[in-house]
Each structure stands twice: as C-alpha cells, then as structure tokens.
PDB file of N, CA and C in Angstrom:
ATOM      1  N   UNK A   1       0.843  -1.191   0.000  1.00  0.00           N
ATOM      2  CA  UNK A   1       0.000   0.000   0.000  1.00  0.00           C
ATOM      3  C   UNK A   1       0.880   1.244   0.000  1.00  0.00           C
ATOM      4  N   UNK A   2       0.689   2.232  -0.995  1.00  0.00           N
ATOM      5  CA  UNK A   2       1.592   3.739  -1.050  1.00  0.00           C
ATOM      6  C   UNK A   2       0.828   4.662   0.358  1.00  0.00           C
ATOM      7  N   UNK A   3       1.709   5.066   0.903  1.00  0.00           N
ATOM      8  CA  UNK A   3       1.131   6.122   2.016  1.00  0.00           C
ATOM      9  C   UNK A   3       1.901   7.346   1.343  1.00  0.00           C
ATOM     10  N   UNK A   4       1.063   8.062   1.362  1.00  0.00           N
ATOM     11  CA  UNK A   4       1.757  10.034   1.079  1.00  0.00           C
ATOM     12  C   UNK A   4       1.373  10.564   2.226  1.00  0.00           C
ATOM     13  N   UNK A   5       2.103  11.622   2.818  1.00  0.00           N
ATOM     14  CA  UNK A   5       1.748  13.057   3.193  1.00  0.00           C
ATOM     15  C   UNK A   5       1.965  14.034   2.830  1.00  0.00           C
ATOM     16  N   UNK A   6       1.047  14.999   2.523  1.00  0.00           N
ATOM     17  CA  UNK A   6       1.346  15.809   2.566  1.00  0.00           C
ATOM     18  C   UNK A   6       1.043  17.750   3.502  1.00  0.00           C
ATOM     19  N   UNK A   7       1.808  18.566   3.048  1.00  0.00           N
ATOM     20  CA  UNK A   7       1.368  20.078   3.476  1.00  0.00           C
ATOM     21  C   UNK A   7       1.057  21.087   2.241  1.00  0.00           C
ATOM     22  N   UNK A   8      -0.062  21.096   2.932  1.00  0.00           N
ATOM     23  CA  UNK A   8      -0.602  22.608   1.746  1.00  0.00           C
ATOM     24  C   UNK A   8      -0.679  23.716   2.508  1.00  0.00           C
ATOM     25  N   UNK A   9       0.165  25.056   1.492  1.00  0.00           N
ATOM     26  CA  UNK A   9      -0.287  26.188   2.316  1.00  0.00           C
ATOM     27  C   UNK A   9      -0.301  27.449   1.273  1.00  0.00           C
ATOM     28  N   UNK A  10      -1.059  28.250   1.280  1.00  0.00           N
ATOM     29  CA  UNK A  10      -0.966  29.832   0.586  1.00  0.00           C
ATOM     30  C   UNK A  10      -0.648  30.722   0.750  1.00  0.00           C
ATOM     31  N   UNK A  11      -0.430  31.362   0.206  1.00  0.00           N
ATOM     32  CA  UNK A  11       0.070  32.933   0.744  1.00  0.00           C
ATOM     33  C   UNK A  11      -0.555  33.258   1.411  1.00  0.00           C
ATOM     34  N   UNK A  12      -2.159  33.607   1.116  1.00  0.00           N
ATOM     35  CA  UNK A  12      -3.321  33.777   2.199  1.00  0.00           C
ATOM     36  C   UNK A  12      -3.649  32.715   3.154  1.00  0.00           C
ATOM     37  N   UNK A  13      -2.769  31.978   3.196  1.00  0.00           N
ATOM     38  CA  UNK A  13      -3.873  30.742   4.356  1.00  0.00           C
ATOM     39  C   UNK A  13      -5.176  30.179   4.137  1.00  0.00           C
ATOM     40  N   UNK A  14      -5.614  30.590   3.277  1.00  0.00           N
ATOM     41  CA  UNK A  14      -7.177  30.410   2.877  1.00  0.00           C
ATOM     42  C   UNK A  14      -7.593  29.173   2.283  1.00  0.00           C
ATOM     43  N   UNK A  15      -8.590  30.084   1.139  1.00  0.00           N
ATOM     44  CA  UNK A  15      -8.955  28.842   0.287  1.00  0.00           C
ATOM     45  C   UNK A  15      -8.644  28.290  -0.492  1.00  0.00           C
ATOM     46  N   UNK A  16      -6.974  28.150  -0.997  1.00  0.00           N
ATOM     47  CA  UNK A  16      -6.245  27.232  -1.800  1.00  0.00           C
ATOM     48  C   UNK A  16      -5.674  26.670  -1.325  1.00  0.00           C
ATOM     49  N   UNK A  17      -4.947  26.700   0.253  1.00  0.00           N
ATOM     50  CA  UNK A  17      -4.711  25.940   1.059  1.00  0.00           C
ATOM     51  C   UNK A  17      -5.746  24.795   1.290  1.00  0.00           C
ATOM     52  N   UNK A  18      -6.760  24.631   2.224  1.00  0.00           N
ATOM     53  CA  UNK A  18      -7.797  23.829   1.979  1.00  0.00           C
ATOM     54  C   UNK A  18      -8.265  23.058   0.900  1.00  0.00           C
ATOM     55  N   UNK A  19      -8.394  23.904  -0.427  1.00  0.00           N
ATOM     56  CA  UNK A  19      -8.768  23.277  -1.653  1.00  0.00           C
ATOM     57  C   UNK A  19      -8.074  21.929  -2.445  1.00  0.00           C
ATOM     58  N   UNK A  20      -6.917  22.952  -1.747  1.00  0.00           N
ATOM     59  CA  UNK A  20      -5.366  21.411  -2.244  1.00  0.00           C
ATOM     60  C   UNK A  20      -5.237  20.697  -1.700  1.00  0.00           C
ATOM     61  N   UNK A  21      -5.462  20.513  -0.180  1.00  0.00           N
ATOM     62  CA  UNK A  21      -6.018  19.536   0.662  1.00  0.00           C
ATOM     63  C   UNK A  21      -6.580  18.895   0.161  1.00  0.00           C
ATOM     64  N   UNK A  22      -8.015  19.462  -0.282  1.00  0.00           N
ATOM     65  CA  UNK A  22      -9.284  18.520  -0.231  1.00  0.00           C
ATOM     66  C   UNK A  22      -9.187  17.515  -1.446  1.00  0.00           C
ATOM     67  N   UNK A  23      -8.180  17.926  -3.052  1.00  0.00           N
ATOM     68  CA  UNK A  23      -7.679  17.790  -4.009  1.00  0.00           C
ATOM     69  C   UNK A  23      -7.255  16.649  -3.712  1.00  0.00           C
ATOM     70  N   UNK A  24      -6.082  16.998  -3.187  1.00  0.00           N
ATOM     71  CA  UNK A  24      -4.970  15.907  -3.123  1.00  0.00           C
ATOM     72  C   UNK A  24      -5.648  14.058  -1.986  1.00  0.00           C
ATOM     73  N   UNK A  25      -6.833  14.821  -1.533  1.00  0.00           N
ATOM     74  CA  UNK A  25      -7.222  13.486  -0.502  1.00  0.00           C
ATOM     75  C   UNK A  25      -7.983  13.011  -1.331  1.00  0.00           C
ATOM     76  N   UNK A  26      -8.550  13.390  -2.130  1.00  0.00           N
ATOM     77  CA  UNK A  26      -9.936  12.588  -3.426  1.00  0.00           C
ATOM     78  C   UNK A  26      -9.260  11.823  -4.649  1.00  0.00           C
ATOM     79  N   UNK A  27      -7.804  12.578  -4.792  1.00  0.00           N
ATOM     80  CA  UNK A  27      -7.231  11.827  -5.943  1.00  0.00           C
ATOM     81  C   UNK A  27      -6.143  10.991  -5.432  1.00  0.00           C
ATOM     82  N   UNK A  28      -5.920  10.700  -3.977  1.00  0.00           N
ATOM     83  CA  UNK A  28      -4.931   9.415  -3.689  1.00  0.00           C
ATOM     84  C   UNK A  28      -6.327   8.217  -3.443  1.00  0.00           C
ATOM     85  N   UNK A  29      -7.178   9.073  -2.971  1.00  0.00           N
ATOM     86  CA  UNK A  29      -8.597   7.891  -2.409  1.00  0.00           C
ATOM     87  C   UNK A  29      -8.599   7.321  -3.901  1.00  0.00           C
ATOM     88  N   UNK A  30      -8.934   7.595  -4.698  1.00  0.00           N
ATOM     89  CA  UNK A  30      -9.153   7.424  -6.399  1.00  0.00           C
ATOM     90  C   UNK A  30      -8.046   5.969  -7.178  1.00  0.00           C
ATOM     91  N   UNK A  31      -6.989   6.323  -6.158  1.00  0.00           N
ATOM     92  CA  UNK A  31      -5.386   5.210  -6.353  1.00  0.00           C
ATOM     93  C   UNK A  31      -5.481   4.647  -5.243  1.00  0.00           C
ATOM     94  N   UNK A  32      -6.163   4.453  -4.904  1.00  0.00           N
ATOM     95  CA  UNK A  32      -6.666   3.622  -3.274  1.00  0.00           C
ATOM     96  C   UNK A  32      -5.479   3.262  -2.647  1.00  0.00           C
ATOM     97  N   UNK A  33      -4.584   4.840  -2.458  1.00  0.00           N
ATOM     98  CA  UNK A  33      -3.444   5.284  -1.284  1.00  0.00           C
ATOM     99  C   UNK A  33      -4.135   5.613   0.013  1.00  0.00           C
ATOM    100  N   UNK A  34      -3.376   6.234   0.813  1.00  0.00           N
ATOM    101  CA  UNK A  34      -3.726   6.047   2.097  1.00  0.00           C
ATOM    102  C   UNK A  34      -2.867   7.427   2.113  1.00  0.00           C
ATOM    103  N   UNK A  35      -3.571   8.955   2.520  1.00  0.00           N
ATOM    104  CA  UNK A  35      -2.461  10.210   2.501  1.00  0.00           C
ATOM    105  C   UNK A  35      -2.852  10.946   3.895  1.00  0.00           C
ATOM    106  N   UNK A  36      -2.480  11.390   4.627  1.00  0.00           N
ATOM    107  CA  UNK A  36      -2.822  12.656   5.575  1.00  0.00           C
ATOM    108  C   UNK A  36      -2.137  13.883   4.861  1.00  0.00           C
ATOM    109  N   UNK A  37      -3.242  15.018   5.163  1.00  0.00           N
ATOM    110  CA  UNK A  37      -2.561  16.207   5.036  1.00  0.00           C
ATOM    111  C   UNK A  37      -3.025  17.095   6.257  1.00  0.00           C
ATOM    112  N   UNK A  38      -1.715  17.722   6.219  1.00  0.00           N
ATOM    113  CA  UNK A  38      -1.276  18.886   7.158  1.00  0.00           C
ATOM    114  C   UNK A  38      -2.067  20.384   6.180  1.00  0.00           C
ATOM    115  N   UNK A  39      -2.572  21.121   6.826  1.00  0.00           N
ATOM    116  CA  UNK A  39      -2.945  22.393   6.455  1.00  0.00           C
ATOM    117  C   UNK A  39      -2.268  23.194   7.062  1.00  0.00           C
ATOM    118  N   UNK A  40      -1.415  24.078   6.438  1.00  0.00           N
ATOM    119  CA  UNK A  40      -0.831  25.625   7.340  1.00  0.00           C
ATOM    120  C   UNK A  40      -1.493  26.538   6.610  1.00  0.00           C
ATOM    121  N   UNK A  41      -2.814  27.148   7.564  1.00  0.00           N
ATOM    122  CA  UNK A  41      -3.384  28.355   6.828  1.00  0.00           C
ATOM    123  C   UNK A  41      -3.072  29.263   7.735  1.00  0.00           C
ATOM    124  N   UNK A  42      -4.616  30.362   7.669  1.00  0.00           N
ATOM    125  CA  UNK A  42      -4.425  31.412   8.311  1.00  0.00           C
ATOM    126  C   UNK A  42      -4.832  31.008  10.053  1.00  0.00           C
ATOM    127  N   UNK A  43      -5.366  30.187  10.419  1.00  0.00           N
ATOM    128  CA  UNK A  43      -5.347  29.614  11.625  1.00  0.00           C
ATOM    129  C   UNK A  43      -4.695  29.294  12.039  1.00  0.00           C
ATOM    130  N   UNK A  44      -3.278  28.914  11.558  1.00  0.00           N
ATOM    131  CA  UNK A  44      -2.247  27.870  11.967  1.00  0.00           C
ATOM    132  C   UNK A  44      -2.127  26.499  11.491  1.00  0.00           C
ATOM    133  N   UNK A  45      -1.294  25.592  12.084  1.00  0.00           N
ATOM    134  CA  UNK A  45      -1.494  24.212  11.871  1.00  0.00           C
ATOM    135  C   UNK A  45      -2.433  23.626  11.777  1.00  0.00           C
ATOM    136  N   UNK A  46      -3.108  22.570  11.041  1.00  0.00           N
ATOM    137  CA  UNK A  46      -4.305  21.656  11.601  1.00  0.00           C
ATOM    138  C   UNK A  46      -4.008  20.392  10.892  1.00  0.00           C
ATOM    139  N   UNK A  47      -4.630  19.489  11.714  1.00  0.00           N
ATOM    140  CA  UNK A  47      -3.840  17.857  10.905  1.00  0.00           C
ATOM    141  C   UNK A  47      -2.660  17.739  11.127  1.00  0.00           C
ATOM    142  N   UNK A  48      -1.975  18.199  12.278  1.00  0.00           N
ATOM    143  CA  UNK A  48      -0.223  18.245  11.979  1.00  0.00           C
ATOM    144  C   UNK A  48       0.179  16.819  12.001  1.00  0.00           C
ATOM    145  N   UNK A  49       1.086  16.596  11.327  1.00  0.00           N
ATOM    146  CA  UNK A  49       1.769  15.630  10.939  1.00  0.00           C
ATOM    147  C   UNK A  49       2.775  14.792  11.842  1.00  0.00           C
ATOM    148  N   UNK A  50       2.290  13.328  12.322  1.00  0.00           N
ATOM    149  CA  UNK A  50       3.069  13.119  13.248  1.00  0.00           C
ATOM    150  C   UNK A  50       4.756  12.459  12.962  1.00  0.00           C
ATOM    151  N   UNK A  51       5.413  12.358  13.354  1.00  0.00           N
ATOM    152  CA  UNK A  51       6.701  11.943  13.158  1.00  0.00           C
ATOM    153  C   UNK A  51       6.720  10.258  12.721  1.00  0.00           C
ATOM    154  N   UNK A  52       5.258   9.955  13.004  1.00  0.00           N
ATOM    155  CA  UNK A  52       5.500   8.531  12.918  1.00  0.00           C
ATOM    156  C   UNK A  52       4.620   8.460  11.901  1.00  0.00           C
ATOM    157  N   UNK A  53       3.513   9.446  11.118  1.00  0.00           N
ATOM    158  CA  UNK A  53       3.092   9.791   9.651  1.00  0.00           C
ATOM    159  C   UNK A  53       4.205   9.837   8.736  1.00  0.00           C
ATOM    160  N   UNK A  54       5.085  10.940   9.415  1.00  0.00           N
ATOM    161  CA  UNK A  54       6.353  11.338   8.311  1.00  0.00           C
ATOM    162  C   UNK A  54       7.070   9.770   7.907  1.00  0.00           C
ATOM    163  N   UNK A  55       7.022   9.212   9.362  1.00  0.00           N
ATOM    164  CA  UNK A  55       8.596   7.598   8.630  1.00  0.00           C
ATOM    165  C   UNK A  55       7.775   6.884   7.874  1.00  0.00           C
ATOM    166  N   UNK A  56       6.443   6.609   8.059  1.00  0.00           N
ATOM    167  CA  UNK A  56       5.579   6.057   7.309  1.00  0.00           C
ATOM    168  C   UNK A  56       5.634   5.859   6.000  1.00  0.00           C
ATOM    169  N   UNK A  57       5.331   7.051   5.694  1.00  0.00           N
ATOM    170  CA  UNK A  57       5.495   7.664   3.947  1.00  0.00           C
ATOM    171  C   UNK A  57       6.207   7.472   3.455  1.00  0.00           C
ATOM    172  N   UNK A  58       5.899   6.567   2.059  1.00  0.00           N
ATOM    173  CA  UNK A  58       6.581   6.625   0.982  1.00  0.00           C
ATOM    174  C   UNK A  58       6.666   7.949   0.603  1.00  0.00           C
ATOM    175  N   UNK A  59       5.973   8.871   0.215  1.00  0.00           N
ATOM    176  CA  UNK A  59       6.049  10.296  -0.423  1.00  0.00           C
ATOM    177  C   UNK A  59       5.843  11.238  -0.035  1.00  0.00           C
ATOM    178  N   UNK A  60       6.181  12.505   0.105  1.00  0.00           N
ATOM    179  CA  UNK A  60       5.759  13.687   0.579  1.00  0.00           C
ATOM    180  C   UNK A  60       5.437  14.899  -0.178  1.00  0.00           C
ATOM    181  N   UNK A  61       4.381  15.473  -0.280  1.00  0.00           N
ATOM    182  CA  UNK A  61       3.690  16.295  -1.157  1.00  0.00           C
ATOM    183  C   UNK A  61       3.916  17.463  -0.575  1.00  0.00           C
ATOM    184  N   UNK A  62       4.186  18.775  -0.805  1.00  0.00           N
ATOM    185  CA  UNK A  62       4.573  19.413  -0.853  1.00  0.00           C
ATOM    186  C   UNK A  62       4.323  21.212  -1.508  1.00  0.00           C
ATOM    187  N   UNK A  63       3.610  21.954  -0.782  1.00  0.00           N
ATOM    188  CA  UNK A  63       2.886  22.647  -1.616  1.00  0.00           C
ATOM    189  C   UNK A  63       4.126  24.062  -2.089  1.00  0.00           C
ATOM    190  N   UNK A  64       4.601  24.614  -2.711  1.00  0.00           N
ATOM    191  CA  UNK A  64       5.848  25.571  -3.083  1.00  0.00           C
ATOM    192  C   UNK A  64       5.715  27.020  -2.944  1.00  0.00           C
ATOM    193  N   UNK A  65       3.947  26.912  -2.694  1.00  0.00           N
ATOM    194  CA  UNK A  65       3.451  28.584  -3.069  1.00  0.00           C
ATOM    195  C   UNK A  65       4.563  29.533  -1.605  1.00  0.00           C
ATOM    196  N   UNK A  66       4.254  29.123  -0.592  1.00  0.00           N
ATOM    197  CA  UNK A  66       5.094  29.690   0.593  1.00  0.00           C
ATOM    198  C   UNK A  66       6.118  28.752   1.469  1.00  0.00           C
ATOM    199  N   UNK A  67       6.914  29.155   2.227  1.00  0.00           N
ATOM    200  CA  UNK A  67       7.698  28.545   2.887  1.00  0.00           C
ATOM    201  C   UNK A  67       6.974  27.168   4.156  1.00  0.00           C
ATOM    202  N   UNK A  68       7.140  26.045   3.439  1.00  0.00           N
ATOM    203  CA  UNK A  68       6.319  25.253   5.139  1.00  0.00           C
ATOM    204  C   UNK A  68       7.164  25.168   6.186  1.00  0.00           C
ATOM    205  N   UNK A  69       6.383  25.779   7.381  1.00  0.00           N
ATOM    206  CA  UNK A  69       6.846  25.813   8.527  1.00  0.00           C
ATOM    207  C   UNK A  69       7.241  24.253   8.806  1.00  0.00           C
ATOM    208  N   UNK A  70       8.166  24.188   9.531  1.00  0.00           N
ATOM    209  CA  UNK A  70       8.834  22.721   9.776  1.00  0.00           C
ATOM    210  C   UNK A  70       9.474  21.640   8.677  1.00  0.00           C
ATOM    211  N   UNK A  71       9.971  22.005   7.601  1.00  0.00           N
ATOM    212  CA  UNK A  71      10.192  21.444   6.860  1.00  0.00           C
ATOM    213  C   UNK A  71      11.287  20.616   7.073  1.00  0.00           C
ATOM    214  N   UNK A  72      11.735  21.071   7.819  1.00  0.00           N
ATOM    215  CA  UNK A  72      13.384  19.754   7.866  1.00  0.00           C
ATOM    216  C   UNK A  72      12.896  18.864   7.951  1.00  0.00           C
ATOM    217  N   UNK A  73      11.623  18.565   9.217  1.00  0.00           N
ATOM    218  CA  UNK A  73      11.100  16.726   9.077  1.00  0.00           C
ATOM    219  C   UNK A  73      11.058  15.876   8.402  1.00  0.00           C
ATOM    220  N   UNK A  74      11.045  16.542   7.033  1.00  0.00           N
ATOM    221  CA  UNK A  74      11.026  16.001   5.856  1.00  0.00           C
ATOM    222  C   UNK A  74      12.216  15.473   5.129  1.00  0.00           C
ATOM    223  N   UNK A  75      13.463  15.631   6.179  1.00  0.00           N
ATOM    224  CA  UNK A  75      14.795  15.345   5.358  1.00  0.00           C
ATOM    225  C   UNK A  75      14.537  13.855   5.257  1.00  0.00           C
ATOM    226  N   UNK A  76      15.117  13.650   4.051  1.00  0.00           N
ATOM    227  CA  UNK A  76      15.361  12.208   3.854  1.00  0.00           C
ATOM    228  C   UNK A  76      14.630  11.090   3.112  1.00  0.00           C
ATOM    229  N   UNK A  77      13.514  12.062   2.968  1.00  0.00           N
ATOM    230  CA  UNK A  77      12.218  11.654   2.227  1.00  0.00           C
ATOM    231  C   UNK A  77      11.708  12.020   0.393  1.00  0.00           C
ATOM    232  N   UNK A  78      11.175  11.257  -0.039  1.00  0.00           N
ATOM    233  CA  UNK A  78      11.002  11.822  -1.017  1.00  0.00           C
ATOM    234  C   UNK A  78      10.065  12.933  -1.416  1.00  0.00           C
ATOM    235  N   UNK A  79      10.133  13.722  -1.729  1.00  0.00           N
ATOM    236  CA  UNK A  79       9.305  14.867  -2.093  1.00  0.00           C
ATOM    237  C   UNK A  79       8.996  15.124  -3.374  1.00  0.00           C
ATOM    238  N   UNK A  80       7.892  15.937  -3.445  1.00  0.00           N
ATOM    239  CA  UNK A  80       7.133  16.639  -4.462  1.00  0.00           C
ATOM    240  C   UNK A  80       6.838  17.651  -4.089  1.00  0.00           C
ATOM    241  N   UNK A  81       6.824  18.708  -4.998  1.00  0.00           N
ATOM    242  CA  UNK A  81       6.639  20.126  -5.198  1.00  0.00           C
ATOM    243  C   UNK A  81       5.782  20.665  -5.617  1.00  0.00           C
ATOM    244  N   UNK A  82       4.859  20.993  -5.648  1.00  0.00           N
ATOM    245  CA  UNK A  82       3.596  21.402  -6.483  1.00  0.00           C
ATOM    246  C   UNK A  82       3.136  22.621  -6.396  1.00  0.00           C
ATOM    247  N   UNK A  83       2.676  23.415  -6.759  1.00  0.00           N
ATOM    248  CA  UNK A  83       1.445  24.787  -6.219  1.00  0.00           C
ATOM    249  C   UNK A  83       0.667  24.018  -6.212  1.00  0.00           C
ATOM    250  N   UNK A  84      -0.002  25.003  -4.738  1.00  0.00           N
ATOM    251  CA  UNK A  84      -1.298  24.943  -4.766  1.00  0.00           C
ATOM    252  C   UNK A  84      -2.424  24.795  -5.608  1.00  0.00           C
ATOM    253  N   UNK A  85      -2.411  26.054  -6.184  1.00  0.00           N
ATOM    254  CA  UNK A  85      -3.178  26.193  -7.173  1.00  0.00           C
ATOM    255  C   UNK A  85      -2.863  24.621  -8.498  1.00  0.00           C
ATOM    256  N   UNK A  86      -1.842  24.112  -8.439  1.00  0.00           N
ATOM    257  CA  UNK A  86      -1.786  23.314  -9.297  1.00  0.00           C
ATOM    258  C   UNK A  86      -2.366  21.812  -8.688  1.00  0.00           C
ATOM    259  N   UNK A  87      -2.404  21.709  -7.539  1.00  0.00           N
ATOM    260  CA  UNK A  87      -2.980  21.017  -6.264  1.00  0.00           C
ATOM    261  C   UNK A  87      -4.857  20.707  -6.813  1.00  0.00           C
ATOM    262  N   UNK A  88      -4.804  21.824  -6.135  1.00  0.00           N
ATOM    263  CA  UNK A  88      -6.653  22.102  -6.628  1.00  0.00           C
ATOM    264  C   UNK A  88      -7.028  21.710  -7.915  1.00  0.00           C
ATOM    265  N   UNK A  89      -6.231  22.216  -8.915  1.00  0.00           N
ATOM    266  CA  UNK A  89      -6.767  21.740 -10.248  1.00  0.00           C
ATOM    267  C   UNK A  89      -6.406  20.197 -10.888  1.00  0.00           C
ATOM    268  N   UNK A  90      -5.127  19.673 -10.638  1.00  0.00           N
ATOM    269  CA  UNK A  90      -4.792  18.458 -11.086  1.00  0.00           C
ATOM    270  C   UNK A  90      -4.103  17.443  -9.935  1.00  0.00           C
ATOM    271  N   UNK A  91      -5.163  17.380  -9.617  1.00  0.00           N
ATOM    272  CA  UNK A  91      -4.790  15.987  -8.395  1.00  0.00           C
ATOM    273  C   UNK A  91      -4.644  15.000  -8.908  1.00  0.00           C
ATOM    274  N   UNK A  92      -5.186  14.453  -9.729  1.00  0.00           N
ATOM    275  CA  UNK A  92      -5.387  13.001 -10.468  1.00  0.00           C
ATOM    276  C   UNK A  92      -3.796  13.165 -11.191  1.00  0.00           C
ATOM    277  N   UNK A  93      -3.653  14.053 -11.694  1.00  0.00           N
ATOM    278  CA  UNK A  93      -2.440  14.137 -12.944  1.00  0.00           C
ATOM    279  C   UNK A  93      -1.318  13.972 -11.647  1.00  0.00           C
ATOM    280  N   UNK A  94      -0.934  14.704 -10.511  1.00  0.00           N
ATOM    281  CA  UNK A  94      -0.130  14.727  -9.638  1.00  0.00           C
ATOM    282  C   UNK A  94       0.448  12.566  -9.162  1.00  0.00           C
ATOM    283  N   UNK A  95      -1.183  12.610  -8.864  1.00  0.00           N
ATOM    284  CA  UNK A  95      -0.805  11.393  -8.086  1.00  0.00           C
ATOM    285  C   UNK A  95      -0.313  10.200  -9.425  1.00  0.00           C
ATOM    286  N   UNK A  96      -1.135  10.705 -10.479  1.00  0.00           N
ATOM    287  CA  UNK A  96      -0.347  10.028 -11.896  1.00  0.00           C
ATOM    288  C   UNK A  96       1.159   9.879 -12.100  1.00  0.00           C
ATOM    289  N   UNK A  97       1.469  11.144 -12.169  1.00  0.00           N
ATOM    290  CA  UNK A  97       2.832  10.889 -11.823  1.00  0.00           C
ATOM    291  C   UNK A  97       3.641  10.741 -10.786  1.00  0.00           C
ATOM    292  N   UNK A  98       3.232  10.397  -9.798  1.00  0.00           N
ATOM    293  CA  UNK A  98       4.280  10.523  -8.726  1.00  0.00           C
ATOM    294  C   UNK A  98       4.022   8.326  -8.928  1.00  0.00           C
ATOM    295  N   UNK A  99       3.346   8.045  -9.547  1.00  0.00           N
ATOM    296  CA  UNK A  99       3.169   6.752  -9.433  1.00  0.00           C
ATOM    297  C   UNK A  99       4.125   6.254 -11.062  1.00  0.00           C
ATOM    298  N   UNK A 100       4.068   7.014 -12.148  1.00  0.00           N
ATOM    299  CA  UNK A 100       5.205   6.769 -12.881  1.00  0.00           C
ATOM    300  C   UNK A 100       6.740   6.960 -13.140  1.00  0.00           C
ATOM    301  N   UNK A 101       6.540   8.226 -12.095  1.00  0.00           N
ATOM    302  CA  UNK A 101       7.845   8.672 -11.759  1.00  0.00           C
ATOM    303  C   UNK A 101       8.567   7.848 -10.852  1.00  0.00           C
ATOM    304  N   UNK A 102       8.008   7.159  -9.785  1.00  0.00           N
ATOM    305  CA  UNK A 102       8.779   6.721  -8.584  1.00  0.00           C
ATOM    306  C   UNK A 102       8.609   4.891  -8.038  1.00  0.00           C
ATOM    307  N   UNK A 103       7.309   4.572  -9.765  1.00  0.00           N
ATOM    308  CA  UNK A 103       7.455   3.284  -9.499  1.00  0.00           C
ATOM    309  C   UNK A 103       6.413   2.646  -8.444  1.00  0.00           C
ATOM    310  N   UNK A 104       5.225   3.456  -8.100  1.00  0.00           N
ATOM    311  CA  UNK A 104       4.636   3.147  -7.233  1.00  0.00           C
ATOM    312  C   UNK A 104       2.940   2.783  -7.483  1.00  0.00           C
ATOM    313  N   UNK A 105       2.774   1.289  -7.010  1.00  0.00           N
ATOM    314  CA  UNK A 105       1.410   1.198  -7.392  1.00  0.00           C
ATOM    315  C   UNK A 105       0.187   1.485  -6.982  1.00  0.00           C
TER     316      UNK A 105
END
C-alpha cells in the first residue's frame, strides 16, 4: 500500500490551502493510497503531521506557493513540489505521476 503526506499552504492561508487539501485526498482515495494532510493556513497548523506519519510515507507532497513551517522533518524523504493552485486543479495528474515517476502502485 503507497502512504503520502502531505502540506498545503498559501500565501493567504485560505482557500487554496484547503482546496489542495481537499484535491490531493480525493485523488490518492481514487489510487486507493492512504495520505494525511497537514494544512498551514491562516489559523495555523491543523492535521499536523506526526513523526510517525512522516517515517511512514513513501512520499511527501509538498505545496511551493510559501515557505512550510517545519520542513526539515522532511529530510530524507522523497518529495514533491507542487502549487497549490496546481494542487486544486490536477490531483489526479499529480498522483499520476508521482506513481510513474517513482514506481509506485
């Protein structure tokens, strides 16, 4: 079974944060993965990501629009880069490739 996590966040904290969330959880459900995501909006953290989510994961998603708070956790892991905005609109295409790119079924 592929496990991802990932963090989405916006410049505004808002509603592309959330949206890429909601994106990215409908199109791993779709590849019948297994993903948590972390939200850093304008509230703060929510869903934070536990250390034992992070060793878990095969993959880590990754949103580029702003800096994610805590990112070192992530050393060592594989990552993906995405906008947001590219989040929201092509989830299916994302999780497409991160499954031809890295070999994962």
């Amino acid at each position: 079974m592929t496990i991802l996590v990932a963090v989405t966040a916006c410049p505004t904290g808002v509603a592309h944060t959330y949206m890429a969330a909601e994106a990215l959880l409908i199109a791993a459900k779709k590849k019948e993965w297994t993903i948590k995501v972390e939200t850093q909006g304008a509230t703060g953290i929510e869903n934070e990501l536990t250390a034992s989510d992070i060793e878990k994961a095969d993959i880590v998603i990754l949103t580029n629009d702003i800096t994610i708070k805590n990112e070192a956790r992530f050393e060592g892991k594989k990552i993906v880069r995405v906008g947001a905005n590219t989040a929201v609109r092509h989830g299916d295409k994302i999780m497409q490739k991160i499954s031809e790119n890295l070999g994962l079924n």
